[in-house]
N, C-alpha and C. Protein backbone atom coordinates (compact mmCIF):
# COMPACT_ATOMS: atom_id res chain seq x y z
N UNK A 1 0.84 -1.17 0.00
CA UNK A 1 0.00 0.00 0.00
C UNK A 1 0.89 1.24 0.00
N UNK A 2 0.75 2.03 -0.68
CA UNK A 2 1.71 3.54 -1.09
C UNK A 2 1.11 4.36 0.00
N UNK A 3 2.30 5.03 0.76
CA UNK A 3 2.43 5.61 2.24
C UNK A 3 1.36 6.89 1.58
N UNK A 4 0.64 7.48 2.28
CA UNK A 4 -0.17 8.62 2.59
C UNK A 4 1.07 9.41 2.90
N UNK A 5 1.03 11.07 2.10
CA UNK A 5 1.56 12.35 2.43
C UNK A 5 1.00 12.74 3.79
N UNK A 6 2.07 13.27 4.53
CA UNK A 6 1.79 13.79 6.02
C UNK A 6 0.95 14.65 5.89
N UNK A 7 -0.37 14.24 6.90
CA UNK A 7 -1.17 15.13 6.79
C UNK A 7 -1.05 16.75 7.02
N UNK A 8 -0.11 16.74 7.97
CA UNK A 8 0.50 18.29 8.43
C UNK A 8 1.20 19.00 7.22
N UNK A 9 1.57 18.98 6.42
CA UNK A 9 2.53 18.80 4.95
C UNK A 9 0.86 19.54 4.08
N UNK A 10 -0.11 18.97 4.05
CA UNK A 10 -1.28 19.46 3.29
C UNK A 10 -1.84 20.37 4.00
N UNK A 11 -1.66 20.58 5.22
CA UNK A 11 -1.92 21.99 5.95
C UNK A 11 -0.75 23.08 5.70
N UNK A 12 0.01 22.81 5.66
CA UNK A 12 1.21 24.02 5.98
C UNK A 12 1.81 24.39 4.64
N UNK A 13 1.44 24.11 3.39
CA UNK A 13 1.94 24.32 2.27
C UNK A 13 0.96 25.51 1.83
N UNK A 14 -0.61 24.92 2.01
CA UNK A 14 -1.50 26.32 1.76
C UNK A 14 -1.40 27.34 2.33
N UNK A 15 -0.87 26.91 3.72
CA UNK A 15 -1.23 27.84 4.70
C UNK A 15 0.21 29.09 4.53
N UNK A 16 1.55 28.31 4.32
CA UNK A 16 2.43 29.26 3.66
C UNK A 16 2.09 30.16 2.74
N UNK A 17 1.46 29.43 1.41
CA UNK A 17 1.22 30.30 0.52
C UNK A 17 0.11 31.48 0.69
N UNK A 18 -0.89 31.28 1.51
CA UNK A 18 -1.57 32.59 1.80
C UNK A 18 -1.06 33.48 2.11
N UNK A 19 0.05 33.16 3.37
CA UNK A 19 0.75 34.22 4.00
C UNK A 19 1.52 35.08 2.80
N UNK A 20 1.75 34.15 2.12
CA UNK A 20 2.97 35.09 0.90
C UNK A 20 1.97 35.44 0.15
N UNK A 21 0.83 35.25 -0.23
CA UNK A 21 -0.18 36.19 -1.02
C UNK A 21 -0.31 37.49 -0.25
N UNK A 22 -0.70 36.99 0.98
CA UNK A 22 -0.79 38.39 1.62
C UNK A 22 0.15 39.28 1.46
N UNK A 23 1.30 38.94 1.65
CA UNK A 23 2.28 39.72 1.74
C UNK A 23 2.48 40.57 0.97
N UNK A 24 2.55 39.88 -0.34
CA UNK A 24 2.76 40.31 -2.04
C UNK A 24 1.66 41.66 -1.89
N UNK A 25 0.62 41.19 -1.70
CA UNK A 25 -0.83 42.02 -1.96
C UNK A 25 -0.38 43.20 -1.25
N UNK A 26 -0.06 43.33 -0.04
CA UNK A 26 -0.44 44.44 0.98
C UNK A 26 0.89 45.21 0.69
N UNK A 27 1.94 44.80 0.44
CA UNK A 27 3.15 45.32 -0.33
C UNK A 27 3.11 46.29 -1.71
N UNK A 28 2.34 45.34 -2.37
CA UNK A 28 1.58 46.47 -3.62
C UNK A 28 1.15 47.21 -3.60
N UNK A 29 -0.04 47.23 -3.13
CA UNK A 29 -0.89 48.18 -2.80
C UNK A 29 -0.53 49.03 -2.40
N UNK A 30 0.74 48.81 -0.96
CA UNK A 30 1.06 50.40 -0.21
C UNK A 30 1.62 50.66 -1.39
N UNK A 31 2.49 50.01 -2.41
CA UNK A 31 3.53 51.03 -3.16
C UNK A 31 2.79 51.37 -4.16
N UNK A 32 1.50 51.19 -4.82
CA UNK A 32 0.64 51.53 -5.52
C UNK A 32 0.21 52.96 -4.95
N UNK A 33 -0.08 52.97 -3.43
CA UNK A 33 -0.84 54.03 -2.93
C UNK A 33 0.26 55.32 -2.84
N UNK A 34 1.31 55.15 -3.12
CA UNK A 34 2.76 55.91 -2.56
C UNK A 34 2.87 56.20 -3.72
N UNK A 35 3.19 55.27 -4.54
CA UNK A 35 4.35 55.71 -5.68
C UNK A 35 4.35 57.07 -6.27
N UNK A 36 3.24 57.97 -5.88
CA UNK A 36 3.48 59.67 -6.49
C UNK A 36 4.37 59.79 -5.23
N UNK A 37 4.68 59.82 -3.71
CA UNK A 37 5.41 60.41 -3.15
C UNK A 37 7.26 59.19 -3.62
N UNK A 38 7.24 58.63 -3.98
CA UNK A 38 8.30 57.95 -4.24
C UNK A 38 8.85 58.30 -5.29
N UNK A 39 7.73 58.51 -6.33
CA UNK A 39 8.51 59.40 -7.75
C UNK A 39 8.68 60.42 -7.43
N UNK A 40 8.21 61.41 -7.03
CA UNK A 40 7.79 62.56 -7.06
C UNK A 40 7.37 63.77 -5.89
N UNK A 41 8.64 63.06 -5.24
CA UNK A 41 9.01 63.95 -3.77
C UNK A 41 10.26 63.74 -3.47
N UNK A 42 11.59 63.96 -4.01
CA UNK A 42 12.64 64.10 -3.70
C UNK A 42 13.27 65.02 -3.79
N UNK A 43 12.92 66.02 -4.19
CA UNK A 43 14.10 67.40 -3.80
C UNK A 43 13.15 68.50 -3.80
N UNK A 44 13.35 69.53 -3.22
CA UNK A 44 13.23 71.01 -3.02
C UNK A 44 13.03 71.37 -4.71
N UNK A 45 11.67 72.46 -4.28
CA UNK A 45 11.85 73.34 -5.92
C UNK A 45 12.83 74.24 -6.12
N UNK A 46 13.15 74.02 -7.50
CA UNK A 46 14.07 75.36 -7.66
C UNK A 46 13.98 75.61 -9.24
N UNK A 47 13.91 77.09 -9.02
CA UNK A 47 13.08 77.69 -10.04
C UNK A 47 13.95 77.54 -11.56
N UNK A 48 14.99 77.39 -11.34
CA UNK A 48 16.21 77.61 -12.58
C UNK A 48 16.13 76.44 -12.87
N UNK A 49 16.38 75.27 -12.07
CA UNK A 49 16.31 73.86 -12.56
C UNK A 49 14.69 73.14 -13.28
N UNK A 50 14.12 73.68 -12.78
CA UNK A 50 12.79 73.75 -13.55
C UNK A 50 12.39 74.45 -14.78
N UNK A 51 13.33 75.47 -14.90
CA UNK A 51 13.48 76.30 -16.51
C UNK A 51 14.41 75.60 -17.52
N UNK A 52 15.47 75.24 -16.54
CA UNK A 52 16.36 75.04 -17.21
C UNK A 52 16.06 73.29 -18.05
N UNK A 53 15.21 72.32 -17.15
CA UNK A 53 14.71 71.01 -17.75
C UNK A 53 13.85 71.25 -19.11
N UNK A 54 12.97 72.60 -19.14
CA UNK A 54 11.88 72.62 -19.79
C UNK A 54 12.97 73.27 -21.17
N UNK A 55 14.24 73.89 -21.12
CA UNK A 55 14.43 74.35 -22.07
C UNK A 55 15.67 73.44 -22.78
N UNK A 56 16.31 72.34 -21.98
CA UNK A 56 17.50 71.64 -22.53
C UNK A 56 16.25 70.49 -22.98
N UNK A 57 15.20 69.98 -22.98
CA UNK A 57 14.01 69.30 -23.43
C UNK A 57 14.10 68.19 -23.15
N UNK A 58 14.87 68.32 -21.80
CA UNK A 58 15.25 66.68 -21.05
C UNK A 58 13.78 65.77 -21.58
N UNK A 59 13.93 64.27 -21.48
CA UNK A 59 12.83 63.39 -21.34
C UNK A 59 13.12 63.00 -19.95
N UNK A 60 14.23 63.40 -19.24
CA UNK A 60 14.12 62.39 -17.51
C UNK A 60 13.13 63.22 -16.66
N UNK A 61 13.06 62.60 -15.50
CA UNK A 61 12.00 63.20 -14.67
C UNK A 61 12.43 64.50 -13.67
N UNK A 62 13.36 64.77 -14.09
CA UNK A 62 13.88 65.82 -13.53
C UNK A 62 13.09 66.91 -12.88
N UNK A 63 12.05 67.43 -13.35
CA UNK A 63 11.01 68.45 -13.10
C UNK A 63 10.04 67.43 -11.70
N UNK A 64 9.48 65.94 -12.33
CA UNK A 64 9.03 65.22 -11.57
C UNK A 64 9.62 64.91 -10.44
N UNK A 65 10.41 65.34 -9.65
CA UNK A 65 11.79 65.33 -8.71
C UNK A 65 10.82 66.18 -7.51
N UNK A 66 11.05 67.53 -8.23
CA UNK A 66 10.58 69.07 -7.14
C UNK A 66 8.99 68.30 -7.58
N UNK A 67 8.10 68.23 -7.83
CA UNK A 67 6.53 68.63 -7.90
C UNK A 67 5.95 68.36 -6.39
N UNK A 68 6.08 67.34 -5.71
CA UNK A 68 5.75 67.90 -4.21
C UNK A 68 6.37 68.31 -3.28
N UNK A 69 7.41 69.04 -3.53
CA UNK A 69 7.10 69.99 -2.60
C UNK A 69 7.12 71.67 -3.13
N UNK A 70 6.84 71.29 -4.34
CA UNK A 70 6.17 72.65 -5.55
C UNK A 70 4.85 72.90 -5.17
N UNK A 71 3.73 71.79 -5.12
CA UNK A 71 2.59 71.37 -4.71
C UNK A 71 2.09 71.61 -3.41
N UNK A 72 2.75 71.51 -2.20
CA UNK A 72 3.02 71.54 -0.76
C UNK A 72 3.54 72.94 -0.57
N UNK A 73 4.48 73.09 -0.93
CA UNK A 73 4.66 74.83 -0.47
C UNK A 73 3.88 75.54 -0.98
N UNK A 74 4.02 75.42 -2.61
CA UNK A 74 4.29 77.19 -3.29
C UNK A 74 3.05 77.23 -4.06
N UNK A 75 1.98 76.04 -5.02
CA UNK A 75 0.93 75.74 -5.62
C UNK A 75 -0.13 75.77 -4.62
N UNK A 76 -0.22 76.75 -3.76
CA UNK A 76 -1.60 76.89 -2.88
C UNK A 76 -2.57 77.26 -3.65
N UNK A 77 -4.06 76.78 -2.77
CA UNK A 77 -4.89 76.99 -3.53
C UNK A 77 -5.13 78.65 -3.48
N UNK A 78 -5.61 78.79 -4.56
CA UNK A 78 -6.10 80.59 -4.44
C UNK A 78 -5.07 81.09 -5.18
N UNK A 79 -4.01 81.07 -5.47
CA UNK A 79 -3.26 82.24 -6.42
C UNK A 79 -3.51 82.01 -7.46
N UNK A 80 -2.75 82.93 -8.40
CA UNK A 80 -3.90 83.52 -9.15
C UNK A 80 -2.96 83.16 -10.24
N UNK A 81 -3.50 82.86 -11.89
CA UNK A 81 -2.93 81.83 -12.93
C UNK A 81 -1.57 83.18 -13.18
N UNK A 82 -2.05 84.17 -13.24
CA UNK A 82 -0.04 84.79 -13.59
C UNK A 82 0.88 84.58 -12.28
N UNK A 83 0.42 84.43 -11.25
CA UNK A 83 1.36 84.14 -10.30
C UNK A 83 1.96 82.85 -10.68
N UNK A 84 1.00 81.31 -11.17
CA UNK A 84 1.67 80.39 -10.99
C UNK A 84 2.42 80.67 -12.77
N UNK A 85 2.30 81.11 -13.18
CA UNK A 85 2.76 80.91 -14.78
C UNK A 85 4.21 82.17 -14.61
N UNK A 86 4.01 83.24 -13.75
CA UNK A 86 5.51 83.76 -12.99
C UNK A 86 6.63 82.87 -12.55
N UNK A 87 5.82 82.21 -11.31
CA UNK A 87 6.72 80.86 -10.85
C UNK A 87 7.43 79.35 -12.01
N UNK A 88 6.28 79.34 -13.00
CA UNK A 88 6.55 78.19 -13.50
C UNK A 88 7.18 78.12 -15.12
N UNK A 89 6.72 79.71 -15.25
CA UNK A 89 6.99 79.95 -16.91
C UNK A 89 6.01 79.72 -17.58
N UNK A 90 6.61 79.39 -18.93
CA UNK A 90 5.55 79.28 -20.03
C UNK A 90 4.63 77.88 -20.01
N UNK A 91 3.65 77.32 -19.86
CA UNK A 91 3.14 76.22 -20.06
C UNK A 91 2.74 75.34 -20.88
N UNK A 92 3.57 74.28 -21.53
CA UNK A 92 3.39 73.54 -22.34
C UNK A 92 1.87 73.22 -22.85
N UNK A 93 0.44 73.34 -22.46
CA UNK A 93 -0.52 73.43 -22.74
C UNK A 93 -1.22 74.09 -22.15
N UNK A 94 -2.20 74.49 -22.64
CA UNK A 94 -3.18 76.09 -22.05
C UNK A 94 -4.72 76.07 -22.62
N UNK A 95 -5.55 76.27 -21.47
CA UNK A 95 -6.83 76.08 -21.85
C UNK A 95 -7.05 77.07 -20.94
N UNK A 96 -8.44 77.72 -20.92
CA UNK A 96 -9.08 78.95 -20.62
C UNK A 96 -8.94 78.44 -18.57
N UNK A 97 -9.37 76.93 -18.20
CA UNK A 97 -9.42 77.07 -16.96
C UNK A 97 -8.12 76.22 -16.32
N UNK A 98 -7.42 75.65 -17.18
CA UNK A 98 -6.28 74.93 -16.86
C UNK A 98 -5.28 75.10 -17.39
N UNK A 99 -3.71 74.74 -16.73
CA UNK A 99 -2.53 74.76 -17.74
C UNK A 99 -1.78 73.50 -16.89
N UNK A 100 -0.76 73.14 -18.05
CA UNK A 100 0.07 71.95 -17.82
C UNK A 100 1.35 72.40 -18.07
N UNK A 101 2.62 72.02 -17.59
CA UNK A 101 3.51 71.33 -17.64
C UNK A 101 3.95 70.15 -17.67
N UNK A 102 5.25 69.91 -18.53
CA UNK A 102 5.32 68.60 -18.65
C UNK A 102 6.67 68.07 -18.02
N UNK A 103 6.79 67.00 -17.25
CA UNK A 103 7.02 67.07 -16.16
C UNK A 103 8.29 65.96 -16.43
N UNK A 104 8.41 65.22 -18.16
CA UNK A 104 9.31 63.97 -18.58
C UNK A 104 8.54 62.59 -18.31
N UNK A 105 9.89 61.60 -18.52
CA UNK A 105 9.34 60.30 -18.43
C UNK A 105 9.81 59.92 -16.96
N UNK A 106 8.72 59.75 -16.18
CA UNK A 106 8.93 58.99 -14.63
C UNK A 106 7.71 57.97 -14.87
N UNK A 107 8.81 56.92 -14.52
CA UNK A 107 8.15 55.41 -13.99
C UNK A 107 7.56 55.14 -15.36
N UNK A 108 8.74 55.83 -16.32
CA UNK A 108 8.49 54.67 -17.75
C UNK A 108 7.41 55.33 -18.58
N UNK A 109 6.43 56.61 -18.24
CA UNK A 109 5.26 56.90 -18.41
C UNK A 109 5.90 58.66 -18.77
N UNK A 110 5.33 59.32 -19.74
CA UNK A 110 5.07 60.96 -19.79
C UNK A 110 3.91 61.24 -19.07
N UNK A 111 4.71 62.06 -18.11
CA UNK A 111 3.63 62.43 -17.00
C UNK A 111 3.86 64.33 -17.26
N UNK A 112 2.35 65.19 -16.53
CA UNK A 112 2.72 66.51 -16.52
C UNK A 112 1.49 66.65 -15.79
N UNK A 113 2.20 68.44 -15.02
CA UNK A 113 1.42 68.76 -13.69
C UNK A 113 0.56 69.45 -14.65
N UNK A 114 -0.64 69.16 -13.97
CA UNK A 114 -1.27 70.23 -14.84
C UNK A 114 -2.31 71.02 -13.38
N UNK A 115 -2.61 72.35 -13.79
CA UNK A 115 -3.13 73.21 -12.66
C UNK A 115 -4.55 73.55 -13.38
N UNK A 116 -5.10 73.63 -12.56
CA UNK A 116 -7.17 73.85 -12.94
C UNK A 116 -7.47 75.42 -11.48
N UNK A 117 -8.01 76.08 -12.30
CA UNK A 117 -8.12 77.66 -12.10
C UNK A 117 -9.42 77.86 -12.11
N UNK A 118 -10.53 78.19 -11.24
CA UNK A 118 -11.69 78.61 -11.33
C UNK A 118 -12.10 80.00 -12.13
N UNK A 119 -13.09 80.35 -12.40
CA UNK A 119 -13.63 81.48 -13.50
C UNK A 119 -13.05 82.83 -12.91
N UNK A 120 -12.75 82.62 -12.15
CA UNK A 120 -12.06 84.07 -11.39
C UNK A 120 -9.81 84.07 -11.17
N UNK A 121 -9.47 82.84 -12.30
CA UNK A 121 -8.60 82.49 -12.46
C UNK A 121 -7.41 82.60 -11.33
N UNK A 122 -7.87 81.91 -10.34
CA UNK A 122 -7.65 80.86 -9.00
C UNK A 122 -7.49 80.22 -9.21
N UNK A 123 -6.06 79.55 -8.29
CA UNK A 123 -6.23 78.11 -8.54
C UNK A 123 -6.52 77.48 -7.73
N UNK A 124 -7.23 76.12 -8.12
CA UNK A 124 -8.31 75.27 -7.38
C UNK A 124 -7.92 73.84 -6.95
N UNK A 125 -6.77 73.27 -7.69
CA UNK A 125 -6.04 72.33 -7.22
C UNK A 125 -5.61 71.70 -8.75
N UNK A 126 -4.31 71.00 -8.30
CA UNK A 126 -3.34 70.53 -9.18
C UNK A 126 -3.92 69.06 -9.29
N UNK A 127 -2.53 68.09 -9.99
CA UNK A 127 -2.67 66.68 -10.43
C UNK A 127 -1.75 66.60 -11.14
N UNK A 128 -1.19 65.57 -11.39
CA UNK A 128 -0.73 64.73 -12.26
C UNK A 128 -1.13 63.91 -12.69
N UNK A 129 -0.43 64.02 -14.21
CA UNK A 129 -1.34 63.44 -15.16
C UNK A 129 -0.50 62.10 -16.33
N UNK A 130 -0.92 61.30 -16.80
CA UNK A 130 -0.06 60.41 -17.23
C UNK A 130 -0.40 61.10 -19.02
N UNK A 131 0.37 60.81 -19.76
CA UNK A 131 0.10 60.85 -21.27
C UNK A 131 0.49 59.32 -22.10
């Protein structure tokens, strides 16, 4: 008669692998929920290095570097679209209640900030945006 697999052996093999599902899962997710502060929170704004990306026509994420704490300090809500277009320059796209910058390739993707301005041309809150 061919020996029976330990019964403990058919418990502890599933029971491993859940744990490592879990793991996997809840691992993702946080870095799913993060990954704008992981791309896109590592250095201080600075205004020259942000002119200077938009005009050497880098593709790196260089601009995507400063955006939060561009976003966090200086992109409060309420100023007013020539203040942020003072601070930021010329804007790669322009619509009557929004403007964008483009921000390069981070995380493999063309991404750009783009800012949304209420009828009294305020601004009302930012985003990033994938292309």
């Amino acid at each position: 008669m061919p020996e029976k697999p330990p019964l403990k052996a058919l418990v502890v093999i599933p029971a491993v692998f859940a744990v490592f599902t879990v793991v996997v899962t809840v691992v993702f997710f946080a870095w799913w929920a993060m990954r704008e502060r992981f791309v896109f929170g590592h250095d201080a704004f600075d205004q020259v290095r942000w002119a200077s990306s938009a005009a050497n026509g880098s593709a790196a994420c260089d601009r995507g570097k400063m955006v939060r704490d561009l976003r966090e300090r200086l992109l409060r809500p309420g100023i007013s679209k020539p203040e942020a277009t003072m601070l930021l320059g010329r804007p790669a796209w322009e619509e009557p209640a929004q403007i964008e910058y483009e921000l390069g390739v981070c995380q493999w993707v063309v991404h750009g900030l783009r800012l949304y301005f209420d009828s009294n041309g305020r601004l009302t809150h930012t985003a990033i945006v994938q292309h």
